[in-house]
PDB file of N, CA and C in Angstrom:
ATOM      1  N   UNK A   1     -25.832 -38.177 -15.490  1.00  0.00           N
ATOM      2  CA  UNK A   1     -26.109 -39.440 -16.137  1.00  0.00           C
ATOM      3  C   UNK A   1     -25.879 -40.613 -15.186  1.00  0.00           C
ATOM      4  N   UNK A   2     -25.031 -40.287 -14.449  1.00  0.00           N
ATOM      5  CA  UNK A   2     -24.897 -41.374 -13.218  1.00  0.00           C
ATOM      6  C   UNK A   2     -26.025 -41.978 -12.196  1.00  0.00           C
ATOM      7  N   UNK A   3     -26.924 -40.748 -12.432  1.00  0.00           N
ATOM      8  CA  UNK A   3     -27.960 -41.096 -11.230  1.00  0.00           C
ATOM      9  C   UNK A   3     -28.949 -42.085 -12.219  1.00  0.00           C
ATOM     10  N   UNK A   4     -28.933 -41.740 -13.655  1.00  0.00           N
ATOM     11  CA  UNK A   4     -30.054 -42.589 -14.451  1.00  0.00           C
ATOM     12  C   UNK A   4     -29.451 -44.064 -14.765  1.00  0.00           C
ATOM     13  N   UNK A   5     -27.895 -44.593 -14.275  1.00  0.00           N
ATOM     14  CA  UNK A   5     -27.128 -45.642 -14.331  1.00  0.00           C
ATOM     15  C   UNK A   5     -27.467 -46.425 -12.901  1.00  0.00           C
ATOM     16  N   UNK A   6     -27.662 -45.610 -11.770  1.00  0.00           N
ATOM     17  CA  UNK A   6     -27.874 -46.281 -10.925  1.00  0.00           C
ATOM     18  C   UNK A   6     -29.179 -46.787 -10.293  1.00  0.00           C
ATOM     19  N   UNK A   7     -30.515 -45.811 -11.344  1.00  0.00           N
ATOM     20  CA  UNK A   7     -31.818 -46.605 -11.307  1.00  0.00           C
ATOM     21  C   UNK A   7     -31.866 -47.785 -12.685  1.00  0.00           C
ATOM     22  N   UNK A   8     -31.190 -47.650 -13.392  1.00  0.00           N
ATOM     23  CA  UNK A   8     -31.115 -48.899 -14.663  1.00  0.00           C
ATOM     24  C   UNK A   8     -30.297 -49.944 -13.178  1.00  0.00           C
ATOM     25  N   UNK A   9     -29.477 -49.916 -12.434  1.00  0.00           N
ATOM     26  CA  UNK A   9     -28.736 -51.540 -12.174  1.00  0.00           C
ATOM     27  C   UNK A   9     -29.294 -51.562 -10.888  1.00  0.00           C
ATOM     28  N   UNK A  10     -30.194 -49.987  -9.859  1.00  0.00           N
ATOM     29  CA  UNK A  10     -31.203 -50.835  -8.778  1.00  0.00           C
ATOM     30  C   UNK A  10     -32.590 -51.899  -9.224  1.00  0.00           C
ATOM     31  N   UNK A  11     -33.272 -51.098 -10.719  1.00  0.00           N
ATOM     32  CA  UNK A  11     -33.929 -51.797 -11.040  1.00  0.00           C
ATOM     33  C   UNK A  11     -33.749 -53.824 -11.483  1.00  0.00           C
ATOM     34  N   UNK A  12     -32.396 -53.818 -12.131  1.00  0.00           N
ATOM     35  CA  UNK A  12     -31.920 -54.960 -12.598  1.00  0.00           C
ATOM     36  C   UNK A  12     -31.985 -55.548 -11.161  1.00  0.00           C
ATOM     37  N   UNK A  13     -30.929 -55.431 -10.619  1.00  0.00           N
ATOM     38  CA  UNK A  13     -30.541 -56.250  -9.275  1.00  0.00           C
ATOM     39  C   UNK A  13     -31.422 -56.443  -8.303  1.00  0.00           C
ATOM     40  N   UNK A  14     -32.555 -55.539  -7.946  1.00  0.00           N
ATOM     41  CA  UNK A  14     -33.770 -55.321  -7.075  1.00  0.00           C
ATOM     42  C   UNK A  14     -34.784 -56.729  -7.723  1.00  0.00           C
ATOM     43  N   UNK A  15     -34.748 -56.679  -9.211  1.00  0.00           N
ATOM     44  CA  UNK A  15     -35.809 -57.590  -9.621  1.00  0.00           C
ATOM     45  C   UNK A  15     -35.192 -58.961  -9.371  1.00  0.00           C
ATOM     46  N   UNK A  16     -33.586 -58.941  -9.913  1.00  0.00           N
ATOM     47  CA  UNK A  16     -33.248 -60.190  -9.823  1.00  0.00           C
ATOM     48  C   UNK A  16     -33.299 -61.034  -8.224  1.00  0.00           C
ATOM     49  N   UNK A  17     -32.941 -59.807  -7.888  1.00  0.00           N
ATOM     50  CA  UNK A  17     -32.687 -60.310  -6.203  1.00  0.00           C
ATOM     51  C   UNK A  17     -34.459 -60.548  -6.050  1.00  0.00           C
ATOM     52  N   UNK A  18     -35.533 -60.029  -6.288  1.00  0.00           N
ATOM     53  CA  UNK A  18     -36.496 -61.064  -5.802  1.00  0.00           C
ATOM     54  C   UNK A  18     -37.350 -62.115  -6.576  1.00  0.00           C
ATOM     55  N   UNK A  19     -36.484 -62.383  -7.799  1.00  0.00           N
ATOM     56  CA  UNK A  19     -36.705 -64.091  -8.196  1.00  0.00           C
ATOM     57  C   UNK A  19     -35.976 -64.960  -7.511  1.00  0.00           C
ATOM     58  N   UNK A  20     -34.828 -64.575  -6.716  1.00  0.00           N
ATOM     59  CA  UNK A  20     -34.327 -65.641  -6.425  1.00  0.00           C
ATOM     60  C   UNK A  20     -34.796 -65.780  -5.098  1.00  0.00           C
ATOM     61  N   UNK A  21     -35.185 -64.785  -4.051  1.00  0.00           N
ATOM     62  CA  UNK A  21     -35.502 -65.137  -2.690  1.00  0.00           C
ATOM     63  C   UNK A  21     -36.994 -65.596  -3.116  1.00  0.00           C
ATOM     64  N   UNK A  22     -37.341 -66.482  -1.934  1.00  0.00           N
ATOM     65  CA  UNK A  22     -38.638 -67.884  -1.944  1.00  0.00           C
ATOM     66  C   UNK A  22     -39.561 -66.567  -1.804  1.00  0.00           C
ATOM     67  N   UNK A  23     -40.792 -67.058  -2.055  1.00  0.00           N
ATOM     68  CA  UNK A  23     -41.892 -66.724  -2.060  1.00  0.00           C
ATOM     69  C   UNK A  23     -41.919 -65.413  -2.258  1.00  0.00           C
ATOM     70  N   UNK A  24     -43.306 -64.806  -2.023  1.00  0.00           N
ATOM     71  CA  UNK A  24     -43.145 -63.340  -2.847  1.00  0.00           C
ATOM     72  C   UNK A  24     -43.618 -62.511  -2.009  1.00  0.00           C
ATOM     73  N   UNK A  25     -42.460 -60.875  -2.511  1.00  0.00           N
ATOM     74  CA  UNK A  25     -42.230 -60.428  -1.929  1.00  0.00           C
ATOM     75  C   UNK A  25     -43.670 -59.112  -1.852  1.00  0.00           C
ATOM     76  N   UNK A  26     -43.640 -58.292  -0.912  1.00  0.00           N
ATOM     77  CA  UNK A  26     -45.120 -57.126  -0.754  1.00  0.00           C
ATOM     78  C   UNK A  26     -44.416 -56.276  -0.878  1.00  0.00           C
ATOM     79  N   UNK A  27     -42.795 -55.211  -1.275  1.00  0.00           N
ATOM     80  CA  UNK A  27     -42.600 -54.642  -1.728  1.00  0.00           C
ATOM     81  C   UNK A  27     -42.830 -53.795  -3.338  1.00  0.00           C
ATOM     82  N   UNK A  28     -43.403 -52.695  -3.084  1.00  0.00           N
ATOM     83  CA  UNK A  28     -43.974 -52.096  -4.465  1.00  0.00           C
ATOM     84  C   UNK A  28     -42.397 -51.826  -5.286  1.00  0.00           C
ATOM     85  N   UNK A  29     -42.733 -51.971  -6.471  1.00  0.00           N
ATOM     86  CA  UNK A  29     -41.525 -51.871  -8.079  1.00  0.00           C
ATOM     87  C   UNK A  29     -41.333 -50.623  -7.215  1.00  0.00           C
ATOM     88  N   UNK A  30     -41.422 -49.471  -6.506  1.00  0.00           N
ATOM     89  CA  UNK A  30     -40.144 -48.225  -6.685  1.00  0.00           C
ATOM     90  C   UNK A  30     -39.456 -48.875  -5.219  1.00  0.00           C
ATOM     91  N   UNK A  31     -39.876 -49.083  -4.314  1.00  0.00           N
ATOM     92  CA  UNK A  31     -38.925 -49.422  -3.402  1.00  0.00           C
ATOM     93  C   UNK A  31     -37.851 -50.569  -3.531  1.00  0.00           C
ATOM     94  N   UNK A  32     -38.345 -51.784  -4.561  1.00  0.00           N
ATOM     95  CA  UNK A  32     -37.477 -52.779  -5.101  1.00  0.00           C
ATOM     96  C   UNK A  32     -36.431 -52.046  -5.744  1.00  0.00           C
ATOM     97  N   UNK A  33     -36.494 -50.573  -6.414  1.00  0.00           N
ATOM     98  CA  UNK A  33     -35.358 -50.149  -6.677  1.00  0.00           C
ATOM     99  C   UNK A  33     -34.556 -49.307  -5.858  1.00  0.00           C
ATOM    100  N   UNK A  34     -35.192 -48.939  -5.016  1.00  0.00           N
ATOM    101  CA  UNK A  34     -34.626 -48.467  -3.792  1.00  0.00           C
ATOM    102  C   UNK A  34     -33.199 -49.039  -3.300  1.00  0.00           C
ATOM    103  N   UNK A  35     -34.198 -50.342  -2.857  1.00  0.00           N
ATOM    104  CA  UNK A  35     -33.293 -51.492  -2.355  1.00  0.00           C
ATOM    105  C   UNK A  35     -32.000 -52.426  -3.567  1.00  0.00           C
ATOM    106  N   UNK A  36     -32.577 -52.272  -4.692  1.00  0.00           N
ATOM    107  CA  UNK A  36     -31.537 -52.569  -5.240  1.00  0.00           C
ATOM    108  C   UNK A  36     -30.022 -51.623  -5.994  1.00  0.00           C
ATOM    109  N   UNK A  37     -30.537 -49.968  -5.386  1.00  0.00           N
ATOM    110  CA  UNK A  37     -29.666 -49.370  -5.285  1.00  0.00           C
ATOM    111  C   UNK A  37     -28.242 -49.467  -4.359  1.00  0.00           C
ATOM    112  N   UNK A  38     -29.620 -49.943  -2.806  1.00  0.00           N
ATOM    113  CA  UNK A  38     -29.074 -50.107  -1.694  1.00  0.00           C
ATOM    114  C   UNK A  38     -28.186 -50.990  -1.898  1.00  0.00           C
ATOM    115  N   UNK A  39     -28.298 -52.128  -1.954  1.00  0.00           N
ATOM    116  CA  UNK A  39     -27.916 -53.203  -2.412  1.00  0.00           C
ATOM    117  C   UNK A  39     -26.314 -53.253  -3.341  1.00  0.00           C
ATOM    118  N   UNK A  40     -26.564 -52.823  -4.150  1.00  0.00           N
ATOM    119  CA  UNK A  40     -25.642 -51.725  -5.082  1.00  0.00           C
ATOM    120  C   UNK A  40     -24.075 -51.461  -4.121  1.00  0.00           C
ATOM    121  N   UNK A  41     -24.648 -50.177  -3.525  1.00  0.00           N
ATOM    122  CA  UNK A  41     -23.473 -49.731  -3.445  1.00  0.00           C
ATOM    123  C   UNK A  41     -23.199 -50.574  -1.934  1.00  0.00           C
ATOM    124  N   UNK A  42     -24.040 -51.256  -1.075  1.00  0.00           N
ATOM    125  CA  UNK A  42     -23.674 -52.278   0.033  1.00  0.00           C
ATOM    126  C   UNK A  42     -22.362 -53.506  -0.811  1.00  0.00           C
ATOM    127  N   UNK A  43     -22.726 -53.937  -1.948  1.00  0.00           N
ATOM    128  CA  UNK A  43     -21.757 -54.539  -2.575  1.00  0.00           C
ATOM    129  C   UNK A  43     -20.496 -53.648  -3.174  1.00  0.00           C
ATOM    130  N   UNK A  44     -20.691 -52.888  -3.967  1.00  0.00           N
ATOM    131  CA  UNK A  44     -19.241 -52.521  -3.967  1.00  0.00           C
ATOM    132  C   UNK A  44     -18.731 -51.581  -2.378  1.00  0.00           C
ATOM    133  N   UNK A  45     -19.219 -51.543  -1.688  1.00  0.00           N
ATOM    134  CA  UNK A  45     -18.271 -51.125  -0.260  1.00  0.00           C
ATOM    135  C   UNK A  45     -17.677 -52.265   0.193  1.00  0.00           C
ATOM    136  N   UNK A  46     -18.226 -53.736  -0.073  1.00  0.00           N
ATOM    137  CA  UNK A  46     -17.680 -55.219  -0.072  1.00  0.00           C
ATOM    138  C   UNK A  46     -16.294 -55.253  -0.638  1.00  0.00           C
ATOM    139  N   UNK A  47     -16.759 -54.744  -1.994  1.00  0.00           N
ATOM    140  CA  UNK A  47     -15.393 -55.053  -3.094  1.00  0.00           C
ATOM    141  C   UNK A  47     -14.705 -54.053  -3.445  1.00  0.00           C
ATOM    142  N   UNK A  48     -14.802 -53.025  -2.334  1.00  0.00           N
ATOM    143  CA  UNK A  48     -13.394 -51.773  -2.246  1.00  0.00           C
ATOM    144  C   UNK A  48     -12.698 -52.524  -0.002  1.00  0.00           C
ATOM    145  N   UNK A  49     -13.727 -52.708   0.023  1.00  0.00           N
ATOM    146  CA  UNK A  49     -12.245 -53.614   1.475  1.00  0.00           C
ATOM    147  C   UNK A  49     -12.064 -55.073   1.173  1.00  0.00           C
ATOM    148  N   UNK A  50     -12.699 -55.988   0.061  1.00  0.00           N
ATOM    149  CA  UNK A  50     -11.803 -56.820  -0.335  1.00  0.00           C
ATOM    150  C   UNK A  50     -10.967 -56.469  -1.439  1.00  0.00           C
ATOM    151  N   UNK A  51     -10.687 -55.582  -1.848  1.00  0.00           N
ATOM    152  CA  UNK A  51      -9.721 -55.116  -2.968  1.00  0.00           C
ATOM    153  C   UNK A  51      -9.756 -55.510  -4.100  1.00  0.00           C
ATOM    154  N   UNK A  52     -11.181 -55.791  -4.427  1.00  0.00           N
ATOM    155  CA  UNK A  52     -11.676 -56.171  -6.202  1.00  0.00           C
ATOM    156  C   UNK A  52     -12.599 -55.668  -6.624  1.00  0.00           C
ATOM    157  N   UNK A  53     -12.788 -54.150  -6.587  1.00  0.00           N
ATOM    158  CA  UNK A  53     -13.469 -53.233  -6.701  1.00  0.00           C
ATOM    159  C   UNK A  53     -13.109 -52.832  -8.112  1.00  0.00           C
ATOM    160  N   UNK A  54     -11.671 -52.908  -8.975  1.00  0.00           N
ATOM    161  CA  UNK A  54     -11.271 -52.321  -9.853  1.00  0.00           C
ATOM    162  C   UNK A  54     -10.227 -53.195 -10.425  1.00  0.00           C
ATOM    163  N   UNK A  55     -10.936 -53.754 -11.569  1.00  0.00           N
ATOM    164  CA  UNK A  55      -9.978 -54.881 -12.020  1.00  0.00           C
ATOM    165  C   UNK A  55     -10.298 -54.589 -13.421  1.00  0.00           C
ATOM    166  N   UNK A  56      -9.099 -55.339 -14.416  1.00  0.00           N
ATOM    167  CA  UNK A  56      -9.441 -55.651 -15.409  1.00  0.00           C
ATOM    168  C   UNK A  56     -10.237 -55.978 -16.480  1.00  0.00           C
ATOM    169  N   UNK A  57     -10.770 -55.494 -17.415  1.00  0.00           N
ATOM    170  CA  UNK A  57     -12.072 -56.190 -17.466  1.00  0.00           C
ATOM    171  C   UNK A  57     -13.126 -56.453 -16.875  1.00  0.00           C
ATOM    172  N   UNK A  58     -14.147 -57.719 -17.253  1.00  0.00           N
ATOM    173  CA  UNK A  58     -15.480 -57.484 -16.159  1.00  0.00           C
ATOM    174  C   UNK A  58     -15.283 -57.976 -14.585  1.00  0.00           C
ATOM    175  N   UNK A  59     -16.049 -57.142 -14.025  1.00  0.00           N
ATOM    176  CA  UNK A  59     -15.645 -56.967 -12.178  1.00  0.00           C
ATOM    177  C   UNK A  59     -16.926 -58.091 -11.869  1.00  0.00           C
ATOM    178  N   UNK A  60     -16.458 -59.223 -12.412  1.00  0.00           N
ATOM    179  CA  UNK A  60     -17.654 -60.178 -12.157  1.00  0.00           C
ATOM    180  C   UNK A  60     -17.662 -60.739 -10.285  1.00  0.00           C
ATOM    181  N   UNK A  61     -16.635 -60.461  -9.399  1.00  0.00           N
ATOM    182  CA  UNK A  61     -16.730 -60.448  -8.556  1.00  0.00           C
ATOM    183  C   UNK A  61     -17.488 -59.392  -7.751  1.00  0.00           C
ATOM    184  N   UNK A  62     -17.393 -57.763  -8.088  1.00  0.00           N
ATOM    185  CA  UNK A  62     -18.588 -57.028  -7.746  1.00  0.00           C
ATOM    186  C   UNK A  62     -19.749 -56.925  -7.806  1.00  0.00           C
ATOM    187  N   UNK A  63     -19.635 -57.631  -9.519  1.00  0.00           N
ATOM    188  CA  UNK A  63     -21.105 -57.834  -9.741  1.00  0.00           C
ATOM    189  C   UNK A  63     -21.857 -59.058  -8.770  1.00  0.00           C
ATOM    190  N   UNK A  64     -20.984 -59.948  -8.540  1.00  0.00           N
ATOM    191  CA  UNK A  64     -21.433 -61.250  -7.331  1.00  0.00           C
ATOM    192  C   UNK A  64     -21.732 -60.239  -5.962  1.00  0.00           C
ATOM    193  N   UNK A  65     -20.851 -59.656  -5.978  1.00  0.00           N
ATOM    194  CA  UNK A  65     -21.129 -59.071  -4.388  1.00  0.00           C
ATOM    195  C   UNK A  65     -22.641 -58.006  -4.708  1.00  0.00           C
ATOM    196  N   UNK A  66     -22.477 -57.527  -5.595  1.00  0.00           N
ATOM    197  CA  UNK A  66     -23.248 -56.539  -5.783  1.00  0.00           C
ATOM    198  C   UNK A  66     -25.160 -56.906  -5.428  1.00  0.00           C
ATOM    199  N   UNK A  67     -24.751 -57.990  -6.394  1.00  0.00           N
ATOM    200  CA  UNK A  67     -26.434 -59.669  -6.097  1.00  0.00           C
ATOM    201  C   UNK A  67     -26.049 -59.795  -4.576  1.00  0.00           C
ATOM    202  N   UNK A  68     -25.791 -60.106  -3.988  1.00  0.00           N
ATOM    203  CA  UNK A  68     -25.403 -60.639  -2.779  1.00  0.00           C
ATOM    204  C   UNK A  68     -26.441 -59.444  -1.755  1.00  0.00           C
ATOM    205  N   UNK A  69     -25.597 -57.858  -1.740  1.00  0.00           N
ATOM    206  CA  UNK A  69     -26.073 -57.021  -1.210  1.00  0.00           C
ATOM    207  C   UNK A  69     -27.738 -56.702  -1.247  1.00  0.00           C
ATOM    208  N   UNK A  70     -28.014 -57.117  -2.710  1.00  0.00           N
ATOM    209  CA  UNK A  70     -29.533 -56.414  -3.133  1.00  0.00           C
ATOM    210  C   UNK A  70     -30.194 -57.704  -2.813  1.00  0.00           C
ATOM    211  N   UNK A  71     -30.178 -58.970  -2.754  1.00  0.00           N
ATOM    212  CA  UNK A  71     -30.697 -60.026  -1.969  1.00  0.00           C
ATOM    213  C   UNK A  71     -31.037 -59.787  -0.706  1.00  0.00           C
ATOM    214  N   UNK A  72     -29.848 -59.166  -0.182  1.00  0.00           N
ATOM    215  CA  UNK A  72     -30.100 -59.410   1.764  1.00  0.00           C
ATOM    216  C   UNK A  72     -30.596 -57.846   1.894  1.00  0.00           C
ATOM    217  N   UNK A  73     -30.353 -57.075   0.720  1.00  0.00           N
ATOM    218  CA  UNK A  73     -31.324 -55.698   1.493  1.00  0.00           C
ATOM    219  C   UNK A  73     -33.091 -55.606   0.740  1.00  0.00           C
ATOM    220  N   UNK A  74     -32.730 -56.597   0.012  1.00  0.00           N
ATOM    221  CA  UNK A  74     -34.646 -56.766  -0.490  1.00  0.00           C
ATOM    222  C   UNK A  74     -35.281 -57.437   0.410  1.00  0.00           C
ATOM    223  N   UNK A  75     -34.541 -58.786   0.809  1.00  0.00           N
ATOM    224  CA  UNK A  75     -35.153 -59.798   1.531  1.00  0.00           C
ATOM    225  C   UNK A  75     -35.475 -58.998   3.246  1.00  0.00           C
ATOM    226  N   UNK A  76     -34.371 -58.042   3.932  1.00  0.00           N
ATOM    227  CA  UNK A  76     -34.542 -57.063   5.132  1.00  0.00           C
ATOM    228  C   UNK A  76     -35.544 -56.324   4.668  1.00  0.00           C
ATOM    229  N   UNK A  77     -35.387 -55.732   4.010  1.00  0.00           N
ATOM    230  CA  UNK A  77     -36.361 -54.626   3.919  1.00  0.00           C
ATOM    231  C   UNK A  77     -37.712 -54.893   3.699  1.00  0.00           C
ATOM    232  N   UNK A  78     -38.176 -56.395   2.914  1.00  0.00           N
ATOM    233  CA  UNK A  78     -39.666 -56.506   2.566  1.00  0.00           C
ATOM    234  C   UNK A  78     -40.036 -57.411   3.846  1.00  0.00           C
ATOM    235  N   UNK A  79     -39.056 -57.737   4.627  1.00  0.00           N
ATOM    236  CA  UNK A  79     -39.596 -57.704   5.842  1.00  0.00           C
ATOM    237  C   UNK A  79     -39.963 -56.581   6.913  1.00  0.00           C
ATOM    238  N   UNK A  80     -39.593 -56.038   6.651  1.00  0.00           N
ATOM    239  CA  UNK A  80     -39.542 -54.486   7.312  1.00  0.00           C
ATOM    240  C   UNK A  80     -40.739 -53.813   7.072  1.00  0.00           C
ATOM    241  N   UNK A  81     -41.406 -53.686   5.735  1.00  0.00           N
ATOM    242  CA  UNK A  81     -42.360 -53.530   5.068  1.00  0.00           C
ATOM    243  C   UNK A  81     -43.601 -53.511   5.560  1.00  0.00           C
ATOM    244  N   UNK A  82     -43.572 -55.771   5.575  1.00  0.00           N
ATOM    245  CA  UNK A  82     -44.517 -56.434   5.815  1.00  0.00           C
ATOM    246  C   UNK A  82     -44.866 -56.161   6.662  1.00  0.00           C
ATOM    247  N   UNK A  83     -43.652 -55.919   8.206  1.00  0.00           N
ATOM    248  CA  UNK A  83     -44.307 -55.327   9.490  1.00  0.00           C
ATOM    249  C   UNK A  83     -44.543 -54.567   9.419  1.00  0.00           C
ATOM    250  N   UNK A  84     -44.232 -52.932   8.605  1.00  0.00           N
ATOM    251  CA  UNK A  84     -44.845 -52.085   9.166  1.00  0.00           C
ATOM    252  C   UNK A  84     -46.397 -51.754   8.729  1.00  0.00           C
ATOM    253  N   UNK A  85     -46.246 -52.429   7.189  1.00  0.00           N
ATOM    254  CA  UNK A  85     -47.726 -52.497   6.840  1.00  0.00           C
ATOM    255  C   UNK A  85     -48.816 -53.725   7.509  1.00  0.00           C
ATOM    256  N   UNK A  86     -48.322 -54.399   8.438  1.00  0.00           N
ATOM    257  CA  UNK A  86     -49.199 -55.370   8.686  1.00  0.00           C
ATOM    258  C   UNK A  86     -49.270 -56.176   8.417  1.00  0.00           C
ATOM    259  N   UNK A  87     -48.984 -56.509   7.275  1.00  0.00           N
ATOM    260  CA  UNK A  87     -49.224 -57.893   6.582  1.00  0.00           C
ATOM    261  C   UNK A  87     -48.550 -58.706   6.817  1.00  0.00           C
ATOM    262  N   UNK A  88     -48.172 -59.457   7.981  1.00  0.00           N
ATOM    263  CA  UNK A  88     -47.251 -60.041   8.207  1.00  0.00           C
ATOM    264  C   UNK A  88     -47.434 -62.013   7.573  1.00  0.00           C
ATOM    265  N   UNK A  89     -46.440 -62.409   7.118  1.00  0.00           N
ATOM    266  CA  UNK A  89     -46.562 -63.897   6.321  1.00  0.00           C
ATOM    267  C   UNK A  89     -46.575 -64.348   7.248  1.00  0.00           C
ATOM    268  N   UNK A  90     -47.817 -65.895   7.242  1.00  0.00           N
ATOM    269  CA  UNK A  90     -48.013 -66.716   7.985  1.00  0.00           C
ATOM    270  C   UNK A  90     -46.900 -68.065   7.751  1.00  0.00           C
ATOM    271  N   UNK A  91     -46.338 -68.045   8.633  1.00  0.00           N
ATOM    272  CA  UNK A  91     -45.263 -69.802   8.278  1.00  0.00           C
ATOM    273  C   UNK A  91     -45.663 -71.214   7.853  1.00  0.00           C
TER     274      UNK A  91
END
């Protein structure tokens, strides 16, 4: 059941993370969850060496780190993408 928990919060965090980065992204919906898996556990490896990995109640600091991670691995990766598919954005 764990693995169907962690495509429910790559999907969440993958989408959220690309409303908030500018313009839009050429990553297809399964790799956005990819990356917001990635993303995922890049944030809580954040918030097990800052030591707020396991708190009380809601871990609204993981969950910050957690956005944080799936931002900078959507925003890497659909660059990564763009180059390898070509399509590279004009500035």
């Amino acid at each position: 059941m764990n693995w169907l928990w962690a495509i429910i919060v790559g999907l969440v965090l993958g989408l959220i993370a690309k409303a908030i980065l500018p313009g839009k992204q050429q990553i297809p919906l399964w790799l956005t969850v990819i990356f917001g898996i990635l993303g995922s556990v890049l944030g809580n490896w954040a918030a097990t060496g800052l030591g707020v990995n396991d708190t009380k109640g809601i871990d609204w600091i993981r969950h910050l780190l957690q956005l944080i991670g799936a931002v900078i691995v959507v925003g890497v990766g659909d660059a990564a993408y763009a180059a390898l598919r070509g399509n590279r954005r004009r500035a």
